[in-house]
C-alpha atoms as a PDB file:
ATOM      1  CA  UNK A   1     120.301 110.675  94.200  1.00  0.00           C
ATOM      2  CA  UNK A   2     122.531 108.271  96.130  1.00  0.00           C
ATOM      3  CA  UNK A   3     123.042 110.574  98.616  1.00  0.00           C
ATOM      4  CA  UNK A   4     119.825 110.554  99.721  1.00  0.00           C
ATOM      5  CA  UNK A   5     119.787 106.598 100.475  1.00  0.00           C
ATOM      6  CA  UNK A   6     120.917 105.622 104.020  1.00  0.00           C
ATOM      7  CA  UNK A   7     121.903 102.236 105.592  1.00  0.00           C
ATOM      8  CA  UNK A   8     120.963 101.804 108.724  1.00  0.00           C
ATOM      9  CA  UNK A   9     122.481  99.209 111.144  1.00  0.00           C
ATOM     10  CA  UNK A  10     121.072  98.471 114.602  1.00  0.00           C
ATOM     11  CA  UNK A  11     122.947  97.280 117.753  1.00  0.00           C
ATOM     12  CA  UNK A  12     125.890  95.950 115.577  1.00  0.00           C
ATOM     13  CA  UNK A  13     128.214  93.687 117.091  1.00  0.00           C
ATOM     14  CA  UNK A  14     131.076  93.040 115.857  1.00  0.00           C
ATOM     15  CA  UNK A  15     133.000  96.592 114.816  1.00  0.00           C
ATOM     16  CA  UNK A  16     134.534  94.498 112.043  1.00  0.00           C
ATOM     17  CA  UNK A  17     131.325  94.304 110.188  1.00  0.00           C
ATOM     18  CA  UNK A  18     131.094  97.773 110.407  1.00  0.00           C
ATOM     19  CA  UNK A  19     133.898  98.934 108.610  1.00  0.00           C
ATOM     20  CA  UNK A  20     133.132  96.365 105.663  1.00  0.00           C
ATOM     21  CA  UNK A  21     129.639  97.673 105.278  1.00  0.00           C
ATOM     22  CA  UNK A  22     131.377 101.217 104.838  1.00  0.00           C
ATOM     23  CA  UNK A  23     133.390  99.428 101.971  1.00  0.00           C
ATOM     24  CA  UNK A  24     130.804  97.649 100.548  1.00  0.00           C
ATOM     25  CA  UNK A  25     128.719 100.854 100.689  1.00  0.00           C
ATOM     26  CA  UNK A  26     131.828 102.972  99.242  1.00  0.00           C
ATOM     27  CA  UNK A  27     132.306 100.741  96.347  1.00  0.00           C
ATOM     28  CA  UNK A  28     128.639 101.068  95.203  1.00  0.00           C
ATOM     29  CA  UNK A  29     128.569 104.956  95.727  1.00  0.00           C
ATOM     30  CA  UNK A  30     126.382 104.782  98.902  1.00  0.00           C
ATOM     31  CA  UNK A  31     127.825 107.315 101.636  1.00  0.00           C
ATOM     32  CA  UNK A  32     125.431 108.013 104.209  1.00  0.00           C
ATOM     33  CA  UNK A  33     125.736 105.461 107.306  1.00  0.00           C
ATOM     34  CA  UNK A  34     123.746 105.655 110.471  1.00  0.00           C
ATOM     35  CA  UNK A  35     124.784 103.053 113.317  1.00  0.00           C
ATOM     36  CA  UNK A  36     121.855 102.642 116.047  1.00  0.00           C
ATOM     37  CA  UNK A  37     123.392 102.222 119.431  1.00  0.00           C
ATOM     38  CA  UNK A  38     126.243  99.863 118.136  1.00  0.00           C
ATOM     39  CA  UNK A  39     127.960  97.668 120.919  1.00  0.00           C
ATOM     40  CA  UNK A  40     131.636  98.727 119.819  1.00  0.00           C
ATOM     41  CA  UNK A  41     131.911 101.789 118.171  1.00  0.00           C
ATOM     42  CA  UNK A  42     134.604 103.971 117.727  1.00  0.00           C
ATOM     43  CA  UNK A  43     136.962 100.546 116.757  1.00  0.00           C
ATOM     44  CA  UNK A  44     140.195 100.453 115.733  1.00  0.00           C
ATOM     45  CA  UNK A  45     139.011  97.335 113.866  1.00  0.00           C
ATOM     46  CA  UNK A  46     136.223  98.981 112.324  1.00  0.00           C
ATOM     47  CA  UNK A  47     138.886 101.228 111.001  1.00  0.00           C
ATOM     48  CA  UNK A  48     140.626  98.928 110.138  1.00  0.00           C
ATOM     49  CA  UNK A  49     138.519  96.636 107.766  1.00  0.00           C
ATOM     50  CA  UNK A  50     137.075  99.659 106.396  1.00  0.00           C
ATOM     51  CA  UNK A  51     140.484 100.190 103.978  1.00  0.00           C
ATOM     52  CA  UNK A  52     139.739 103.152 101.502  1.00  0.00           C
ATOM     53  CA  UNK A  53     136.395 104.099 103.404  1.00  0.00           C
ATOM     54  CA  UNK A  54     137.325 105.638 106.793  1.00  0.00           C
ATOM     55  CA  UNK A  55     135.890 108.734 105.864  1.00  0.00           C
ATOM     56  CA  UNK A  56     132.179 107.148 105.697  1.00  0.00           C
ATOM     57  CA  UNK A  57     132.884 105.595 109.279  1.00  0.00           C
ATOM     58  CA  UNK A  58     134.078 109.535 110.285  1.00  0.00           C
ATOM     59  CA  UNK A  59     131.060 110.811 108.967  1.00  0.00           C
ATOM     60  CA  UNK A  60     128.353 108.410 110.365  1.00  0.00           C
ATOM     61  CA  UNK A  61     125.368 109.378 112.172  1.00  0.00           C
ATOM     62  CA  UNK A  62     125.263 107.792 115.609  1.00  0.00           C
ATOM     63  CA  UNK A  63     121.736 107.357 117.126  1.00  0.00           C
ATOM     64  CA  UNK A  64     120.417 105.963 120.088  1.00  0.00           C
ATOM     65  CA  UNK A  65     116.822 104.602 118.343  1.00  0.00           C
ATOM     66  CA  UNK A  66     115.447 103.462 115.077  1.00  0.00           C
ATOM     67  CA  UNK A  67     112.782 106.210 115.215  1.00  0.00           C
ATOM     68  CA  UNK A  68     115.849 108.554 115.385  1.00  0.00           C
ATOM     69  CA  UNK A  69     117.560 107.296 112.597  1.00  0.00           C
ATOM     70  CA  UNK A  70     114.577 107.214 109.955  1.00  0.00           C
ATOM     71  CA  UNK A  71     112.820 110.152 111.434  1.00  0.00           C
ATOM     72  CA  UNK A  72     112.972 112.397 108.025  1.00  0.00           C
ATOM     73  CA  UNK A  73     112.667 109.501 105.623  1.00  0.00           C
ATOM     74  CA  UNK A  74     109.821 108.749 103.357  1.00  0.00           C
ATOM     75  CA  UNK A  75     110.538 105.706 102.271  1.00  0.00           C
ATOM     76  CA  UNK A  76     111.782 102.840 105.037  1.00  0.00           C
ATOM     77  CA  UNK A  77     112.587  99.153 103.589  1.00  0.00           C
ATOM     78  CA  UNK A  78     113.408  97.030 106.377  1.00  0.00           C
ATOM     79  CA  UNK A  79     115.617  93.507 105.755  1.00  0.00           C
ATOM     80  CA  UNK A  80     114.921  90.117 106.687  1.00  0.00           C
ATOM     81  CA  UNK A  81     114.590  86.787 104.967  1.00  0.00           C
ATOM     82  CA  UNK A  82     111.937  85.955 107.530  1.00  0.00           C
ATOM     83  CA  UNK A  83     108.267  85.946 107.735  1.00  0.00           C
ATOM     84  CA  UNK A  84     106.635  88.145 110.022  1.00  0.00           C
ATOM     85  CA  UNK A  85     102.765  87.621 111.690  1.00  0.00           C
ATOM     86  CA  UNK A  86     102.058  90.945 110.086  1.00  0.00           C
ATOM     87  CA  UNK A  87     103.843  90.846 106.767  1.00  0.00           C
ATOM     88  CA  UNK A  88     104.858  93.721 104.563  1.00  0.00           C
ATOM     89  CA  UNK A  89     104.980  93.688 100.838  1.00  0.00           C
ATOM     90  CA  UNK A  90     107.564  91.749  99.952  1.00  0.00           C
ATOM     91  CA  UNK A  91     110.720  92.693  97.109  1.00  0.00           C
ATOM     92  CA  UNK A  92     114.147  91.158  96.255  1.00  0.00           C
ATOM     93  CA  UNK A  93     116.864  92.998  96.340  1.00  0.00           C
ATOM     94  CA  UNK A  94     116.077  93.792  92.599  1.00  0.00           C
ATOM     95  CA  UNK A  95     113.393  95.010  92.952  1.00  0.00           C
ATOM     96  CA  UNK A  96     114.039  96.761  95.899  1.00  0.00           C
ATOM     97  CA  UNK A  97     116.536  98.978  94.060  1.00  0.00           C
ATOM     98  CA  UNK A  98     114.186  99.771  91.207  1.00  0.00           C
ATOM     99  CA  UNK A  99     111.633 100.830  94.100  1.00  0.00           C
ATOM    100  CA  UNK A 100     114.498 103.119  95.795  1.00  0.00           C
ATOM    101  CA  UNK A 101     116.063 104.798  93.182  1.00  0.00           C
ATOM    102  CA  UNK A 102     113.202 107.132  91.892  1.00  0.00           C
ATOM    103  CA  UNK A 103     111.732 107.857  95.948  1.00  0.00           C
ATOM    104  CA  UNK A 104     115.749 109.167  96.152  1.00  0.00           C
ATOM    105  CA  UNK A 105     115.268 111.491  93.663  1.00  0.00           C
ATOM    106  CA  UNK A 106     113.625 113.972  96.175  1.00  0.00           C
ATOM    107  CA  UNK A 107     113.463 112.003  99.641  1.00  0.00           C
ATOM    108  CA  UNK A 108     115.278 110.610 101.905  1.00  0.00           C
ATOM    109  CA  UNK A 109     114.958 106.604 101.970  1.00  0.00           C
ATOM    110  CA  UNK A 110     116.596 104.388 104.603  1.00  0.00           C
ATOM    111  CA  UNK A 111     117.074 101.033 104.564  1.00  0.00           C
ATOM    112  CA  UNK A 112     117.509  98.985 107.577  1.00  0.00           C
ATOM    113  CA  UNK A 113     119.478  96.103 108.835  1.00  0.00           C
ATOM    114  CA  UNK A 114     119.232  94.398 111.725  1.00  0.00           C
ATOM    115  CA  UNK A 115     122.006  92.237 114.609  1.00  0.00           C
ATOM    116  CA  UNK A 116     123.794  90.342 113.276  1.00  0.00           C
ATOM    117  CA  UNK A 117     122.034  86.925 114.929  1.00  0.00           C
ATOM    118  CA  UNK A 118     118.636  88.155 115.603  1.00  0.00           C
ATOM    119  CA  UNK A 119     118.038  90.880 112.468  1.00  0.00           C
ATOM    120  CA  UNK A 120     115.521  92.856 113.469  1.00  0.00           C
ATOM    121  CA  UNK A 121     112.657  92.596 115.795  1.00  0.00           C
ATOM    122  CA  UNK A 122     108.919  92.592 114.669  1.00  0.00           C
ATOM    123  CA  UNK A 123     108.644  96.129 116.520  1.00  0.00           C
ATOM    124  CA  UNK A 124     111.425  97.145 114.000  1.00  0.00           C
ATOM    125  CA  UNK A 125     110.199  95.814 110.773  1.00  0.00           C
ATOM    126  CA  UNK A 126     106.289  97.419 112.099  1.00  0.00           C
ATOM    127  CA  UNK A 127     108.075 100.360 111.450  1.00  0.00           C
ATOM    128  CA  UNK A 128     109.351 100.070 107.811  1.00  0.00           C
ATOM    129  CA  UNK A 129     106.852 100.228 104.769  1.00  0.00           C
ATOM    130  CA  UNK A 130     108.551  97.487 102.921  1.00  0.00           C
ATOM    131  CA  UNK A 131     110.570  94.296 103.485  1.00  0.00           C
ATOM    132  CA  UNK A 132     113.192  92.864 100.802  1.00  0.00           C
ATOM    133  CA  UNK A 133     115.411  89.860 101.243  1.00  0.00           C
ATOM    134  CA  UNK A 134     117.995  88.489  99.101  1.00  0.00           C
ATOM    135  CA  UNK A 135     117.605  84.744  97.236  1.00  0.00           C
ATOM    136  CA  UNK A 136     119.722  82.481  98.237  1.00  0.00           C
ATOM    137  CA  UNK A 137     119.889  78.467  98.418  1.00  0.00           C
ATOM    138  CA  UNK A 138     117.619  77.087 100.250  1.00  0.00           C
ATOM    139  CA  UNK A 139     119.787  75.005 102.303  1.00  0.00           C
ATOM    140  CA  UNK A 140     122.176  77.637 103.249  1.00  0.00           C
ATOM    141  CA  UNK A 141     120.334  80.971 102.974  1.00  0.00           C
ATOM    142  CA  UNK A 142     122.745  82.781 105.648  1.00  0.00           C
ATOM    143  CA  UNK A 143     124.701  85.734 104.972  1.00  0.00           C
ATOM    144  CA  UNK A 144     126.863  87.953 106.497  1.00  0.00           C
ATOM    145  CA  UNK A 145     125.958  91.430 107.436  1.00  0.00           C
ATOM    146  CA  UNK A 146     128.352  92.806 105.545  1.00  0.00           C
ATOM    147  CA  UNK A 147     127.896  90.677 102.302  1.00  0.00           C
ATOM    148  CA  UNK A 148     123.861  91.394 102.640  1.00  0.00           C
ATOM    149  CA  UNK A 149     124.781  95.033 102.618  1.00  0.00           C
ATOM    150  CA  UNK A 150     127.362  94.509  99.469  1.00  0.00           C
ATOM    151  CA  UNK A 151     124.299  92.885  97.652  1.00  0.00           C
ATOM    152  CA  UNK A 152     121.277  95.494  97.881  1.00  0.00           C
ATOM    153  CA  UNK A 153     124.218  97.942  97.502  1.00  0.00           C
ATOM    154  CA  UNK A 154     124.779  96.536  94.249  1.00  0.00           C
ATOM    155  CA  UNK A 155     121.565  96.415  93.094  1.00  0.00           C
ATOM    156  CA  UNK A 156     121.066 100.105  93.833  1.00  0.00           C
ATOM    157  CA  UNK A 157     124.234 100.887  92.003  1.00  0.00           C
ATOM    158  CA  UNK A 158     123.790  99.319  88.836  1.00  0.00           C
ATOM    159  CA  UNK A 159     119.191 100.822  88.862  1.00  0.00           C
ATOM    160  CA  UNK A 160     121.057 103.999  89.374  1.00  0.00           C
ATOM    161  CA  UNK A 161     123.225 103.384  86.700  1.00  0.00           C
ATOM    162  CA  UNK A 162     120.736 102.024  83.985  1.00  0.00           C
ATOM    163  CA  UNK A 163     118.359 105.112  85.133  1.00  0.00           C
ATOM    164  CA  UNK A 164     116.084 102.481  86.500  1.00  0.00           C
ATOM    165  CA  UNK A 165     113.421 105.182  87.219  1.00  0.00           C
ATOM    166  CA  UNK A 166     110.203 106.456  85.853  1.00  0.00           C
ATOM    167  CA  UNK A 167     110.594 110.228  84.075  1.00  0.00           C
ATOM    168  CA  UNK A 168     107.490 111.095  85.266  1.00  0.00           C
ATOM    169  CA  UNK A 169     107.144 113.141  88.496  1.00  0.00           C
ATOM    170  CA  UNK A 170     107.025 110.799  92.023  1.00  0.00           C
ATOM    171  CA  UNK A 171     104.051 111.481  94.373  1.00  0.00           C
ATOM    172  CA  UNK A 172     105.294 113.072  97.635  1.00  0.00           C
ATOM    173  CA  UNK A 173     105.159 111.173 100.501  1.00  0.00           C
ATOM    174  CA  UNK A 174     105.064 112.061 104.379  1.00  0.00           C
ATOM    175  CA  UNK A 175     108.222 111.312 106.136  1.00  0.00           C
ATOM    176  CA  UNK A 176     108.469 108.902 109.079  1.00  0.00           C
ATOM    177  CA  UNK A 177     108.119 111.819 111.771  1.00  0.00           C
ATOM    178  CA  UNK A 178     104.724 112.963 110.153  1.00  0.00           C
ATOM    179  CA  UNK A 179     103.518 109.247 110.061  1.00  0.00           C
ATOM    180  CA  UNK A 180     104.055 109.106 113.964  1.00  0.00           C
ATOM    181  CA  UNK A 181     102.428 112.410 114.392  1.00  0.00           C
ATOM    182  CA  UNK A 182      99.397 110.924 112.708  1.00  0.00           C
ATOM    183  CA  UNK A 183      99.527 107.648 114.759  1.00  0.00           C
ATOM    184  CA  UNK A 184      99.312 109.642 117.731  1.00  0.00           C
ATOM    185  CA  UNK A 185      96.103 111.227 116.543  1.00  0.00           C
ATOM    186  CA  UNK A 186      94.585 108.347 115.299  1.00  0.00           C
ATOM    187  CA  UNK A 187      95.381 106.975 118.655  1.00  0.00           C
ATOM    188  CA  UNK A 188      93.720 109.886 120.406  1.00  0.00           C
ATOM    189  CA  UNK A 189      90.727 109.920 118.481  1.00  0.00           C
ATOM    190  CA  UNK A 190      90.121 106.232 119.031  1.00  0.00           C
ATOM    191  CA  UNK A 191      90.699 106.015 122.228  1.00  0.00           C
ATOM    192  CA  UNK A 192      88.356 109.352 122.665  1.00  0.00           C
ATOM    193  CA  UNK A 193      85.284 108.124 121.298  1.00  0.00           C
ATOM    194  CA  UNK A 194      85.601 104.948 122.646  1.00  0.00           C
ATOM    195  CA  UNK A 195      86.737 103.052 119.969  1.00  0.00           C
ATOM    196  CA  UNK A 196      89.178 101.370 121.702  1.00  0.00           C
ATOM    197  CA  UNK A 197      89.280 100.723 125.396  1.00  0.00           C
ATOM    198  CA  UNK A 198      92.432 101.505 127.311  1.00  0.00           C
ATOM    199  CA  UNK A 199      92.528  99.321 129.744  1.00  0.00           C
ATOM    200  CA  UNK A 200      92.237  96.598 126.672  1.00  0.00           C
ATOM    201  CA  UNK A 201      93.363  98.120 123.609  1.00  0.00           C
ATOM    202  CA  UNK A 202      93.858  94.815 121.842  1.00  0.00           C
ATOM    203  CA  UNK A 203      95.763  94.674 118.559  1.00  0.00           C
ATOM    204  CA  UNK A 204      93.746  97.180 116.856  1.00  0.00           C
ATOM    205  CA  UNK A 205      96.332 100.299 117.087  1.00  0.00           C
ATOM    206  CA  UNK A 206      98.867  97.382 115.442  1.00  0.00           C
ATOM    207  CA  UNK A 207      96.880  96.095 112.885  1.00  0.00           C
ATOM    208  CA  UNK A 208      95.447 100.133 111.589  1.00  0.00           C
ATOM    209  CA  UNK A 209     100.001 100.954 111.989  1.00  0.00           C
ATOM    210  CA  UNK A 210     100.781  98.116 109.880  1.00  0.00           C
ATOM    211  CA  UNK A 211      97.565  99.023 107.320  1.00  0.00           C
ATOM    212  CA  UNK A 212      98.948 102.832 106.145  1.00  0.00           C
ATOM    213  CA  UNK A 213     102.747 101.924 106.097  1.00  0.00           C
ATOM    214  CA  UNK A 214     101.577  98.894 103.692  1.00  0.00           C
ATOM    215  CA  UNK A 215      99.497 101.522 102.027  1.00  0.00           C
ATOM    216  CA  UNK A 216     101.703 104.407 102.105  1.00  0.00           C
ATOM    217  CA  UNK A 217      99.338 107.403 101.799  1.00  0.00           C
ATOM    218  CA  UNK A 218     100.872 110.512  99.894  1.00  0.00           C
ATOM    219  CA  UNK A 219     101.457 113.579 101.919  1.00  0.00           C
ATOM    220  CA  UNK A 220      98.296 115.473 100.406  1.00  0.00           C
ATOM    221  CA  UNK A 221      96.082 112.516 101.513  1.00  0.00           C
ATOM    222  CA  UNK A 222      97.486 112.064 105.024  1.00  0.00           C
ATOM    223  CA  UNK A 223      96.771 115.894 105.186  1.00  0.00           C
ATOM    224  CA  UNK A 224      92.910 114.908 104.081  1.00  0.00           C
ATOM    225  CA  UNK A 225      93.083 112.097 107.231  1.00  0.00           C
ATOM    226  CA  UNK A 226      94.024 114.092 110.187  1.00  0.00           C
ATOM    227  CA  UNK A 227      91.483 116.340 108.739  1.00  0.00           C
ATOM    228  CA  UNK A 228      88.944 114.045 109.026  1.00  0.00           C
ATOM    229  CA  UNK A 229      90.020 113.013 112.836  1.00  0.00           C
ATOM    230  CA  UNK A 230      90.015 116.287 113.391  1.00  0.00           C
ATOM    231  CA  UNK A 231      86.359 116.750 112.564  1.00  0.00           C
ATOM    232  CA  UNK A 232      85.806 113.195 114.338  1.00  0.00           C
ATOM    233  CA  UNK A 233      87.296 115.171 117.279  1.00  0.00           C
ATOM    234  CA  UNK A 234      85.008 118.186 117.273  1.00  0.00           C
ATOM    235  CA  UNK A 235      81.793 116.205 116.468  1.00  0.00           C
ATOM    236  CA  UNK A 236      82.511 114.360 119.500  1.00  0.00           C
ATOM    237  CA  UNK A 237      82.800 117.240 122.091  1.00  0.00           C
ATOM    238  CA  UNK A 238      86.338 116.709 122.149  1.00  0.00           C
ATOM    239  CA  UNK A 239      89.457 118.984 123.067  1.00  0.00           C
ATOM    240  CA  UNK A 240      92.209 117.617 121.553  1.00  0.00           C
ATOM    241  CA  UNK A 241      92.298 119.531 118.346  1.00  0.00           C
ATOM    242  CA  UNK A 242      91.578 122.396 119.974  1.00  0.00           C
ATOM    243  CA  UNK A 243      94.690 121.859 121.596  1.00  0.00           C
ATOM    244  CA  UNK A 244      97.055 120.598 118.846  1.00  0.00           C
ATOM    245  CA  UNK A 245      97.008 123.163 115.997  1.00  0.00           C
ATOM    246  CA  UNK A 246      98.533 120.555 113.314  1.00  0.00           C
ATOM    247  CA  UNK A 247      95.569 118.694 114.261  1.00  0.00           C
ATOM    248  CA  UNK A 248      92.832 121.000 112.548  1.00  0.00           C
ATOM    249  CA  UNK A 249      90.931 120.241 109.565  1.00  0.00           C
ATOM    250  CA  UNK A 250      91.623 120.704 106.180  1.00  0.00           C
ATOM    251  CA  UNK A 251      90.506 123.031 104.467  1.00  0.00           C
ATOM    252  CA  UNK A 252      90.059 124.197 100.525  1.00  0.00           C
ATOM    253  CA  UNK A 253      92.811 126.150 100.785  1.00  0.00           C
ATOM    254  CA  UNK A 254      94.916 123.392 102.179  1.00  0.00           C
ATOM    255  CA  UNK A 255      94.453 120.614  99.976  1.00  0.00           C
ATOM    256  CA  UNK A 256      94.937 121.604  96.138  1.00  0.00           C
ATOM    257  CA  UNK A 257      94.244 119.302  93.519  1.00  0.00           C
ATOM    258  CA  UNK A 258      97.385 118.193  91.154  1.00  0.00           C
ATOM    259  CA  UNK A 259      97.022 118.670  87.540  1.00  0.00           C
ATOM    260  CA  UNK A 260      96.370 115.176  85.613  1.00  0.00           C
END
């Protein structure tokens, strides 16, 4: 189940913090690392501060975007302690775990952190279905990469270990790539029937992105909604899912009920 959870780091800085987030993540059984376009990496001092866990560092994933990185992931929980115009549901690191552990059962999950003085931009976080941050005091709430990672580590380690998880069987959710396919033809359709005007598209495409990650349809009923814009498409006189054969509707046969 661990296995399956990722931490992601973007555009880290200092190559020291990354070899003591593959510590921290070593200690609490995590072993999958994916570094997005770090600024120093290979390091002899990320080797170095990583101790006993040079073999997570050896075996990291290095990708040049964020889309890359949580491409096959169901489940993305950005970081930050900040508010954002468009919030996400919000979870402490707690809860966060006890949200994780049963989507790792069968899916991939990623969570995401961000530079080291910035954390991560609001076209980052748009892209994760949850945010969690970590109490602190009030009047110093700062933490170090490395010790953030140590933290929700933690608190994944010891759900795992207390089989913080429901027995019953998880709905299936789309993974990140499917999402964006979906976008795209929402996108398409709006734009097609007029919805939305190109030349001033507004926030709308924004607002509707940051509406189904909240949301989080299952895989079944994002199936049902490209159906539907597929039909939207056709009523229309459009070509689009004529073109796109993972854009056609959905049929009986596609979409089977699950028992109760």
């Amino acid at each position: 189940m661990l296995s399956n959870i990722r931490i992601v780091l973007i555009n880290t800085f200092h190559p020291g913090n990354v070899g003591a987030i593959a510590r921290a993540m070593k200690n609490m059984g995590l072993t999958n690392l994916y570094l997005v376009d770090p600024n120093d990496y290979p390091s002899e001092e990320a080797t170095s501060r990583a101790a006993g866990a040079v073999d997570l560092l050896e075996n990291a994933t290095l990708v040049s975007t964020l889309e890359d990185a949580i491409a096959d992931c169901s489940l993305v929980v950005g970081t930050s302690a900040r508010h954002r115009t468009f919030q996400l549901p919000l979870m402490n690191a707690r809860e966060c775990a006890e949200s994780v552990i049963p989507e790792a059962k069968d899916h991939n999950v990623a969570i995401v952190f961000g530079r080291e003085t910035t954390g991560l931009l609001n076209e980052e976080i748009a892209q994760c279905h949850r945010q969690v941050y970590i109490d602190a005091n009030d009047e110093y709430p700062v933490l170090n990469i490395s010790q953030a990672v140590q933290i929700v580590a933690y608190e994944i380690w010891m759900a795992n270990q207390n089989n913080c998880f429901k027995k019953t069987e998880a709905p299936e959710y789309p993974r990140k790539k499917d999402m964006d396919l979906f976008y795209e033809h929402l996108e398409e359709t709006l734009y097609g029937i007029n919805f939305i005007i190109r030349n001033h598209p507004g926030k709308v495409l924004d607002k509707l992105h940051r509406f189904f990650n909240r949301s989080r349809p299952e895989k079944q009923e994002l199936g049902i909604l490209r159906g539907v814009l597929a039909a939207v498409q056709r009523e229309a006189g459009l070509t689009e899912a004529n073109n796109h054969p993972e854009k056609r509707s959905v049929t009986k046969n596609d979409v089977k009920e699950k028992p109760e």
